[in-house]
PDB file of N, CA and C in Angstrom:
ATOM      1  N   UNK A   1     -53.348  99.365-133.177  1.00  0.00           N
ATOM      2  CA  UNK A   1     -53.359 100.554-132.349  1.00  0.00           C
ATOM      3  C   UNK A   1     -51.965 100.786-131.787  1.00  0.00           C
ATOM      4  N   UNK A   2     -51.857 101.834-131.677  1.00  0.00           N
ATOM      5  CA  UNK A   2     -49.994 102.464-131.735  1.00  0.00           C
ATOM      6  C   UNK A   2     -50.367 102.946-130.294  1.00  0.00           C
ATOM      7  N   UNK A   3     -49.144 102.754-128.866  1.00  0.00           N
ATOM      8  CA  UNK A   3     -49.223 103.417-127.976  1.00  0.00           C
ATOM      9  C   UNK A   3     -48.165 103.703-127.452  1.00  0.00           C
ATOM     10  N   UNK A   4     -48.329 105.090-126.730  1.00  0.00           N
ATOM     11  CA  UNK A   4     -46.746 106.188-126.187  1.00  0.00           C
ATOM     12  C   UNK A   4     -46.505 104.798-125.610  1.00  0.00           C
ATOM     13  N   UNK A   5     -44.774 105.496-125.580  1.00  0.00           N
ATOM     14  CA  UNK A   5     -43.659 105.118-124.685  1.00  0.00           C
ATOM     15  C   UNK A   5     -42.646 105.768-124.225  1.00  0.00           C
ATOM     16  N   UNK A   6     -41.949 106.080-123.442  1.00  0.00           N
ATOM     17  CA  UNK A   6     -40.982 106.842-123.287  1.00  0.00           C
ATOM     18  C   UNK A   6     -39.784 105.653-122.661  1.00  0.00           C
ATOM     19  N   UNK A   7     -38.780 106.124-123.536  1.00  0.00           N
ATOM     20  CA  UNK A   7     -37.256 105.565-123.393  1.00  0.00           C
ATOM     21  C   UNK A   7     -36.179 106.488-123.157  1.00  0.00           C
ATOM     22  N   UNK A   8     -35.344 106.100-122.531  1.00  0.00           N
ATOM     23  CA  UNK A   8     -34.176 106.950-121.689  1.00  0.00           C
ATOM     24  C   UNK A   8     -33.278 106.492-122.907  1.00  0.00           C
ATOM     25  N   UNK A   9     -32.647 107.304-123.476  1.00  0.00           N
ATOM     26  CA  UNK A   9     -31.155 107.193-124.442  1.00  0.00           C
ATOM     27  C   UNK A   9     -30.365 107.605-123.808  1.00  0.00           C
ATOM     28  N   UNK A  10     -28.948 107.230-124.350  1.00  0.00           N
ATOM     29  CA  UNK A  10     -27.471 108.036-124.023  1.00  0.00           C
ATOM     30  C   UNK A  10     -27.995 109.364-125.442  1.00  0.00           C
ATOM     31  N   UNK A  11     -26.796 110.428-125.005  1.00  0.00           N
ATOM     32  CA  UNK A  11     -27.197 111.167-125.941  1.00  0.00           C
ATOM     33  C   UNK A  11     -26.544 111.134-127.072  1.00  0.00           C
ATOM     34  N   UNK A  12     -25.421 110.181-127.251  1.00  0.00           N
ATOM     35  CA  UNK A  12     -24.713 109.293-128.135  1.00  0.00           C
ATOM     36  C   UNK A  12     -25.799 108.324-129.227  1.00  0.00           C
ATOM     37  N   UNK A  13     -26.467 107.749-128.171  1.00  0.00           N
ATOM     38  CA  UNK A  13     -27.314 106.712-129.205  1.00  0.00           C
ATOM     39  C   UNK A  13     -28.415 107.909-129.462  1.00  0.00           C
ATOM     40  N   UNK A  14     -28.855 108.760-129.186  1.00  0.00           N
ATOM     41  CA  UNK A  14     -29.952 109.606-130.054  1.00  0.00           C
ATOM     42  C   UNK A  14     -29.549 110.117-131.135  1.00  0.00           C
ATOM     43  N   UNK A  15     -28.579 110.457-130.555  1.00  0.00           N
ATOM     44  CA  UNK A  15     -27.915 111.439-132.190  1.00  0.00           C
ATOM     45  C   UNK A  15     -27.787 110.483-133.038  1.00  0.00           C
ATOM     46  N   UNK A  16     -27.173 109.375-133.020  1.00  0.00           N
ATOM     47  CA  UNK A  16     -26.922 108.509-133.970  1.00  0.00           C
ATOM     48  C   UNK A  16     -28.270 108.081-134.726  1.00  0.00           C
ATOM     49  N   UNK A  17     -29.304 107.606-133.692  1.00  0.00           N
ATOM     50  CA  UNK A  17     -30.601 107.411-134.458  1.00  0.00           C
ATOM     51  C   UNK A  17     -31.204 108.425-134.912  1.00  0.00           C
ATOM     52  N   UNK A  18     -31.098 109.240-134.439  1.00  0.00           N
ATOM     53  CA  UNK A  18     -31.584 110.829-135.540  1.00  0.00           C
ATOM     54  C   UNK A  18     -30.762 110.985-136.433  1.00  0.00           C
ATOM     55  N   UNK A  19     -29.720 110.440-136.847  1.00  0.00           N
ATOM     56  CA  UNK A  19     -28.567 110.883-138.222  1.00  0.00           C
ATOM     57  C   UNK A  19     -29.087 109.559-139.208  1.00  0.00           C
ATOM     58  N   UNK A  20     -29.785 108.084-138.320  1.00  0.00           N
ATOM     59  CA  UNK A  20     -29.984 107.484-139.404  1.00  0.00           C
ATOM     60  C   UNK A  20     -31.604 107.881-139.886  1.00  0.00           C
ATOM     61  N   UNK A  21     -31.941 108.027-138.947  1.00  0.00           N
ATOM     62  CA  UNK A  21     -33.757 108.210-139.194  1.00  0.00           C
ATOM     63  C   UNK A  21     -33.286 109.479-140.770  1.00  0.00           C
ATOM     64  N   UNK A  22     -32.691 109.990-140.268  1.00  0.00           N
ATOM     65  CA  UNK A  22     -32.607 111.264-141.450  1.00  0.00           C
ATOM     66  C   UNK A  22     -31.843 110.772-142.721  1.00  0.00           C
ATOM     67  N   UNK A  23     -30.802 110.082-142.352  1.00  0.00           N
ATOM     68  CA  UNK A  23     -30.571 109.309-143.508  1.00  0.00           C
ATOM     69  C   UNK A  23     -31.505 108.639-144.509  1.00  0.00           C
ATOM     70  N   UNK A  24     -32.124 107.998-144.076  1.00  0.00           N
ATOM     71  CA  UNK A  24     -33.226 106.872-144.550  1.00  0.00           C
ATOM     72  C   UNK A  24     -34.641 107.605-144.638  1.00  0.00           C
ATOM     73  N   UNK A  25     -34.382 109.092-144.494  1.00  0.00           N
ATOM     74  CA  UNK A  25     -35.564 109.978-144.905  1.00  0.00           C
ATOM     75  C   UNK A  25     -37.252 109.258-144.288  1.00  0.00           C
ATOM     76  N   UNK A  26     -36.490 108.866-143.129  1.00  0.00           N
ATOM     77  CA  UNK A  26     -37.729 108.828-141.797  1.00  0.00           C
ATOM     78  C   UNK A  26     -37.798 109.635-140.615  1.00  0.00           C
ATOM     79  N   UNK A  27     -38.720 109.444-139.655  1.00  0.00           N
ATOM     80  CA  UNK A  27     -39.176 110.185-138.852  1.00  0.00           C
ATOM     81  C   UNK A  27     -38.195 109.143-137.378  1.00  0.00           C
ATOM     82  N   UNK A  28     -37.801 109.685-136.383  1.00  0.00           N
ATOM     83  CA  UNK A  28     -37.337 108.810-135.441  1.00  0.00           C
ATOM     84  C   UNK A  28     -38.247 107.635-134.960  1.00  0.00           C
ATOM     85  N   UNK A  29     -39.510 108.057-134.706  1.00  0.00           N
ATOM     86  CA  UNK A  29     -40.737 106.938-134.479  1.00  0.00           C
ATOM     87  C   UNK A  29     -40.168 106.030-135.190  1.00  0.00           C
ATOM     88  N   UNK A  30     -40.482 106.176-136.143  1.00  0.00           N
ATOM     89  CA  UNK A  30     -40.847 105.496-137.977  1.00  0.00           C
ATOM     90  C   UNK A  30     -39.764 104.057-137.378  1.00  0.00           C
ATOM     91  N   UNK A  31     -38.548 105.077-137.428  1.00  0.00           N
ATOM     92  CA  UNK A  31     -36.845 104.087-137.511  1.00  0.00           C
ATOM     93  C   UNK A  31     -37.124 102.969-135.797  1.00  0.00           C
ATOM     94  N   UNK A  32     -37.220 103.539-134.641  1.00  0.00           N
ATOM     95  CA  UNK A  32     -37.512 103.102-133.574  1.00  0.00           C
ATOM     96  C   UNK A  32     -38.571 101.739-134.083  1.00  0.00           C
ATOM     97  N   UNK A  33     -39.650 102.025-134.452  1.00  0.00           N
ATOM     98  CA  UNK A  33     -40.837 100.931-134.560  1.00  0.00           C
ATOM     99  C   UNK A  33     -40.215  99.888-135.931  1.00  0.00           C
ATOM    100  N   UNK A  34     -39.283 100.515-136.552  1.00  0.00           N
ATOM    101  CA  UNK A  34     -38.478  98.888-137.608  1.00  0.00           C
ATOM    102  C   UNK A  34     -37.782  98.411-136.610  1.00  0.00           C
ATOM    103  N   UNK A  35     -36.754  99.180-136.082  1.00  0.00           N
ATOM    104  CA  UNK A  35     -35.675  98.663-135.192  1.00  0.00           C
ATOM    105  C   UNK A  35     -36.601  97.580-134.410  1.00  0.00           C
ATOM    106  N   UNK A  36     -37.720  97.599-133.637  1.00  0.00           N
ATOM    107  CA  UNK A  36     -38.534  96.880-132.585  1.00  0.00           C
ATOM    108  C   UNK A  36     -38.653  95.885-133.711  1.00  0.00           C
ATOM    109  N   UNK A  37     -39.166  95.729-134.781  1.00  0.00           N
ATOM    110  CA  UNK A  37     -39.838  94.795-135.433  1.00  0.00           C
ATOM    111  C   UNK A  37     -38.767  94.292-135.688  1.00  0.00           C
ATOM    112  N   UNK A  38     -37.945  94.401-136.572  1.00  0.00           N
ATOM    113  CA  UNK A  38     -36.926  93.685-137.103  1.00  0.00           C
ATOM    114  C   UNK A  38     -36.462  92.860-135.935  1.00  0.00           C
ATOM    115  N   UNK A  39     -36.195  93.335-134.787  1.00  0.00           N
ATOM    116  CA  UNK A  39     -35.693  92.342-133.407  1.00  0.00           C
ATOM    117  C   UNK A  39     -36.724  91.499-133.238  1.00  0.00           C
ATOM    118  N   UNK A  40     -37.763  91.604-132.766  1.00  0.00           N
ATOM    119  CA  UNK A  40     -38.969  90.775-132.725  1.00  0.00           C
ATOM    120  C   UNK A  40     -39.106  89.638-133.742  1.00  0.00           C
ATOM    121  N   UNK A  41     -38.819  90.413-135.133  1.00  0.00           N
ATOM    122  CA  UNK A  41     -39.135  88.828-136.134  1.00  0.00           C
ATOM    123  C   UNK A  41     -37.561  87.942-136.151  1.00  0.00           C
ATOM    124  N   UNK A  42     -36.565  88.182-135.531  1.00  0.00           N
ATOM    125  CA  UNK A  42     -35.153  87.862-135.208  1.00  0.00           C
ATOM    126  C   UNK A  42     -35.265  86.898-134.404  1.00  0.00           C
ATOM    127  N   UNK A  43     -35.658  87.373-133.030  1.00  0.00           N
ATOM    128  CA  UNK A  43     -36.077  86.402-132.299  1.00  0.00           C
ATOM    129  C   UNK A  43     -36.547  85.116-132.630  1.00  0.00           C
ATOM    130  N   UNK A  44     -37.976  85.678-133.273  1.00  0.00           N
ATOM    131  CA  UNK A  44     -38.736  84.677-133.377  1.00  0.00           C
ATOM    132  C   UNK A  44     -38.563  83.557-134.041  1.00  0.00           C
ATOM    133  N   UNK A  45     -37.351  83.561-135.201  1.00  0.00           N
ATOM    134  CA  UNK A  45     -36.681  82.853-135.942  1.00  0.00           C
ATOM    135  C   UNK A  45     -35.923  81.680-135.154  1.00  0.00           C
ATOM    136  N   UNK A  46     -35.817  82.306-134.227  1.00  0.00           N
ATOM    137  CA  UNK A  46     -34.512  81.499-133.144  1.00  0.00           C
ATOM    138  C   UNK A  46     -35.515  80.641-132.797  1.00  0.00           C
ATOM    139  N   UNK A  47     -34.607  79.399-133.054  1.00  0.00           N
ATOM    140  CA  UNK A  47     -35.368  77.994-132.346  1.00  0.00           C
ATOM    141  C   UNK A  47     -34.873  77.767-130.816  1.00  0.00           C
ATOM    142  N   UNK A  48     -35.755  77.382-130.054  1.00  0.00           N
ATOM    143  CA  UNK A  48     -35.480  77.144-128.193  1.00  0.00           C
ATOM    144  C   UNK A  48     -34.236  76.628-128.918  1.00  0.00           C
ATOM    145  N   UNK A  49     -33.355  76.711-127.372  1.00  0.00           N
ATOM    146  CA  UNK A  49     -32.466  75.140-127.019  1.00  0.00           C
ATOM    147  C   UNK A  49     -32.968  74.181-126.827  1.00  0.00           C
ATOM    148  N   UNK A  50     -32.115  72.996-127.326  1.00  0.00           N
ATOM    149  CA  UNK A  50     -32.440  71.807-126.903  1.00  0.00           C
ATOM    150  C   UNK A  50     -32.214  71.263-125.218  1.00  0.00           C
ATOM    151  N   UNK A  51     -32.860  70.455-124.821  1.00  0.00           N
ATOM    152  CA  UNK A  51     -32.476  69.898-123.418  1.00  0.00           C
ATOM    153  C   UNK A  51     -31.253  69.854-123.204  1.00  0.00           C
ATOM    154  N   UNK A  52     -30.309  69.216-124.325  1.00  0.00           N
ATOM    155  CA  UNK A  52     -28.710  68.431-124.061  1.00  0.00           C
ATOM    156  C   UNK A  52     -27.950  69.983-123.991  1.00  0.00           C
ATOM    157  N   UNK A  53     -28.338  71.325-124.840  1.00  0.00           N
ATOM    158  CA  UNK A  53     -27.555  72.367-124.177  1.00  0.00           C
ATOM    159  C   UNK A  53     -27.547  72.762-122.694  1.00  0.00           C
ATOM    160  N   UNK A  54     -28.647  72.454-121.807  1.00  0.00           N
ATOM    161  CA  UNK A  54     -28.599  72.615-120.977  1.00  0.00           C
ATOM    162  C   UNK A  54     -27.806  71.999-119.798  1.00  0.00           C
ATOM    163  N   UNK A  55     -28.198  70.562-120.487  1.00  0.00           N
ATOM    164  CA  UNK A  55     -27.573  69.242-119.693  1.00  0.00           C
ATOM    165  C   UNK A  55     -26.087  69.344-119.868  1.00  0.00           C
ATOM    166  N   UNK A  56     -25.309  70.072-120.501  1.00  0.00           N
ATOM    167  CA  UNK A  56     -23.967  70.362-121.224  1.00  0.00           C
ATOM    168  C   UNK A  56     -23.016  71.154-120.000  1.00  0.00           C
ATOM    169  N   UNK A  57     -24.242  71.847-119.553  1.00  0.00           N
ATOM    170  CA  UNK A  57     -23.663  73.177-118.205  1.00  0.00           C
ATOM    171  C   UNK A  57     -23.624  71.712-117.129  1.00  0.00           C
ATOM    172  N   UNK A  58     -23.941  70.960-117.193  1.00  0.00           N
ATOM    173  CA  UNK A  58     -23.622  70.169-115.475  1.00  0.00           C
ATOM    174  C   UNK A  58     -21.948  69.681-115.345  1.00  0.00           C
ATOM    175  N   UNK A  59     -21.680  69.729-116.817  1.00  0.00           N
ATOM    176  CA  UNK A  59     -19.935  69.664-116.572  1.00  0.00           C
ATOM    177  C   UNK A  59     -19.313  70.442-116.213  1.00  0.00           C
ATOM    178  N   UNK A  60     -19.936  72.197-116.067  1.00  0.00           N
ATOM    179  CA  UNK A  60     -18.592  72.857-116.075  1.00  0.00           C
ATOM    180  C   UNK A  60     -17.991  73.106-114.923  1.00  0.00           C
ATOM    181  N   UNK A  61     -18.727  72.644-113.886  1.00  0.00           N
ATOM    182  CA  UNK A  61     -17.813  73.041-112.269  1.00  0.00           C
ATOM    183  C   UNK A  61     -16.438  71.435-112.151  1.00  0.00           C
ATOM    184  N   UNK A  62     -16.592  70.668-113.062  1.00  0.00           N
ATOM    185  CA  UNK A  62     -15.427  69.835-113.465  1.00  0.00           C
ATOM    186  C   UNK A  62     -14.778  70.172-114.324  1.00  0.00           C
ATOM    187  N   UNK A  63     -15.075  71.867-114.698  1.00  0.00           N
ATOM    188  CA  UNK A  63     -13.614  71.909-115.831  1.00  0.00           C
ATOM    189  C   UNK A  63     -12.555  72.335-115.778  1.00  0.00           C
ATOM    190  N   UNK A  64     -12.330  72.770-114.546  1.00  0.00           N
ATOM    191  CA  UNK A  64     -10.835  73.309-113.656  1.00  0.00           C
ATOM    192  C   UNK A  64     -10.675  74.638-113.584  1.00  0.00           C
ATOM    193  N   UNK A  65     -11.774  75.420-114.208  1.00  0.00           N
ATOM    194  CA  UNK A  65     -11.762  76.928-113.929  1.00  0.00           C
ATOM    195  C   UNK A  65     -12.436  77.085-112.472  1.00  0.00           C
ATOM    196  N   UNK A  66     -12.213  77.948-112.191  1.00  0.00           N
ATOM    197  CA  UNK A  66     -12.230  78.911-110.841  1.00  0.00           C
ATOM    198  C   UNK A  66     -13.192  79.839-110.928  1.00  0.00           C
ATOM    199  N   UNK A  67     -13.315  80.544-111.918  1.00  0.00           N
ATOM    200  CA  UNK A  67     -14.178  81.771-112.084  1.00  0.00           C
ATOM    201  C   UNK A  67     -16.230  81.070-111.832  1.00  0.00           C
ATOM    202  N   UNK A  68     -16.196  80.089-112.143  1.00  0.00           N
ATOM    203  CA  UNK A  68     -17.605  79.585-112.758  1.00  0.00           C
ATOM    204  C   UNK A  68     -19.011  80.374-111.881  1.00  0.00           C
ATOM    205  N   UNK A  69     -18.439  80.115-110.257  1.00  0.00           N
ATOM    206  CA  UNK A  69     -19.248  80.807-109.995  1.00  0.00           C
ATOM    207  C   UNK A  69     -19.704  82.369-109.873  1.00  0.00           C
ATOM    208  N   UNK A  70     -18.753  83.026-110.475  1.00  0.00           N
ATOM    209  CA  UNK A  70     -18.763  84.667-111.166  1.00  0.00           C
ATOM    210  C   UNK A  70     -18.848  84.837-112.164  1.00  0.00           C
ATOM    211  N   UNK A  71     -18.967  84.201-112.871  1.00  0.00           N
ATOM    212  CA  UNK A  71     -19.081  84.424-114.330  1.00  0.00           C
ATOM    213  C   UNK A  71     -20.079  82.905-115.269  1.00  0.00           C
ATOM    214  N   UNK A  72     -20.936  82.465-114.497  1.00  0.00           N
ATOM    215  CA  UNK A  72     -21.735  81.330-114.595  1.00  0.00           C
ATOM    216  C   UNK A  72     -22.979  81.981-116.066  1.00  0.00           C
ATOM    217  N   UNK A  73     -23.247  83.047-115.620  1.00  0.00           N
ATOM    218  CA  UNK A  73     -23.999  83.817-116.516  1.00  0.00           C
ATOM    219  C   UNK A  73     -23.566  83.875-118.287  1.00  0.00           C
ATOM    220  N   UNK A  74     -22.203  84.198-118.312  1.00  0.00           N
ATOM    221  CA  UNK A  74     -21.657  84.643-119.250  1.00  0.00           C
ATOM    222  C   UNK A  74     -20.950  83.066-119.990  1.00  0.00           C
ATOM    223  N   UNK A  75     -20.953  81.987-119.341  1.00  0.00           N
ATOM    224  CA  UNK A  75     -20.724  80.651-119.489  1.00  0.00           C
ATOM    225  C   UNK A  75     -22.320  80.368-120.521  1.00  0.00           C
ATOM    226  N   UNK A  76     -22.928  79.932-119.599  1.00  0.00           N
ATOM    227  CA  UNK A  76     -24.231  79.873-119.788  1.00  0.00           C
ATOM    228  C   UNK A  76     -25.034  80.677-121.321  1.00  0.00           C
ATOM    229  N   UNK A  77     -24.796  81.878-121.705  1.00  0.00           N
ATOM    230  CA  UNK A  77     -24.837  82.389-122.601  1.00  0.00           C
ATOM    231  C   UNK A  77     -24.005  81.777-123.522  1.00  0.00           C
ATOM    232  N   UNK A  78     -22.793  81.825-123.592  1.00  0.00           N
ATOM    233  CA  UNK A  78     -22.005  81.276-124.733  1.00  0.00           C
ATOM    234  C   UNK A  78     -22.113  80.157-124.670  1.00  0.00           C
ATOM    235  N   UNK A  79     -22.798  78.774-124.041  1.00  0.00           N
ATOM    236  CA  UNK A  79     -23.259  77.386-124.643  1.00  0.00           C
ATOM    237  C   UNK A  79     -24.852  77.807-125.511  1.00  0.00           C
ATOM    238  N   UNK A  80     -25.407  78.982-124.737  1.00  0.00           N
ATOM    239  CA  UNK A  80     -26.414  78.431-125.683  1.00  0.00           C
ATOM    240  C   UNK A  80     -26.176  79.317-127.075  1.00  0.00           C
ATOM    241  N   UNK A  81     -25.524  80.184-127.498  1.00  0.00           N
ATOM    242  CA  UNK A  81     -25.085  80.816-128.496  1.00  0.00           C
ATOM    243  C   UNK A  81     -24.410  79.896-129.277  1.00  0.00           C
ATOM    244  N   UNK A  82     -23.902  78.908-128.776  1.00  0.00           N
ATOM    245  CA  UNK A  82     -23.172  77.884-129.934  1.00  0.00           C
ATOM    246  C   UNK A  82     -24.440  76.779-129.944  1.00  0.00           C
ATOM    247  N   UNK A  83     -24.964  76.105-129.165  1.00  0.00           N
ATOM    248  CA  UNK A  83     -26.685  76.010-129.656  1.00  0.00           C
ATOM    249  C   UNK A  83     -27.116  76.217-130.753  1.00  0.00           C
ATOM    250  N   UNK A  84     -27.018  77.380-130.660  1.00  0.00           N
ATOM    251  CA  UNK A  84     -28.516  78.085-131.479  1.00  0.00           C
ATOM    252  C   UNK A  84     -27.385  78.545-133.032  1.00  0.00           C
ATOM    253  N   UNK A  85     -26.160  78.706-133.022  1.00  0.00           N
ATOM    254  CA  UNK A  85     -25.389  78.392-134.281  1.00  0.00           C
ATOM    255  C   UNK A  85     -25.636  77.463-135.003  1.00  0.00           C
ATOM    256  N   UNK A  86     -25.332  76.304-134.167  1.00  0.00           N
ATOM    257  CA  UNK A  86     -25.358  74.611-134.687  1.00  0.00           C
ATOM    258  C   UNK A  86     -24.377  74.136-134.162  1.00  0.00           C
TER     259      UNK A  86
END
């Protein structure tokens, strides 16, 4: 069972997905509901982190940067992105 949604675009990213939906001789729905799936089965591919990526972040307020607590987020992301690389 299929149900509404409404999403806010830039009017940059509409046009663009209406130039591919039309490209690919679909309907915008159509392109929107691959785009969802294709991310969804992406995900799902991704294996968790392991514990030791986590345990990895207790070093970094010993690593002589300054920023950590402003930018802890964006730290945090790029250990587990090299994680989930290998």
């Amino acid at each position: 069972m299929k149900s509404r949604t409404m999403v806010y675009l830039d009017s940059e990213q509409l046009q663009a997905l209406r130039t591919e939906a039309k490209t690919q001789g679909i309907s915008l729905a159509a392109l929107l509901r691959r785009l969802v799936q294709e991310h969804l089965e992406k995900r799902q591919d991704m294996a968790p982190a392991s514990p030791s990526a986590f345990l990895r972040l207790v070093g970094l307020g010993a690593s002589g940067r300054e920023d950590i607590s402003e930018h802890h987020n964006d730290y945090l992301g790029k250990a587990l992105r090299h994680e989930h690389a290998g």
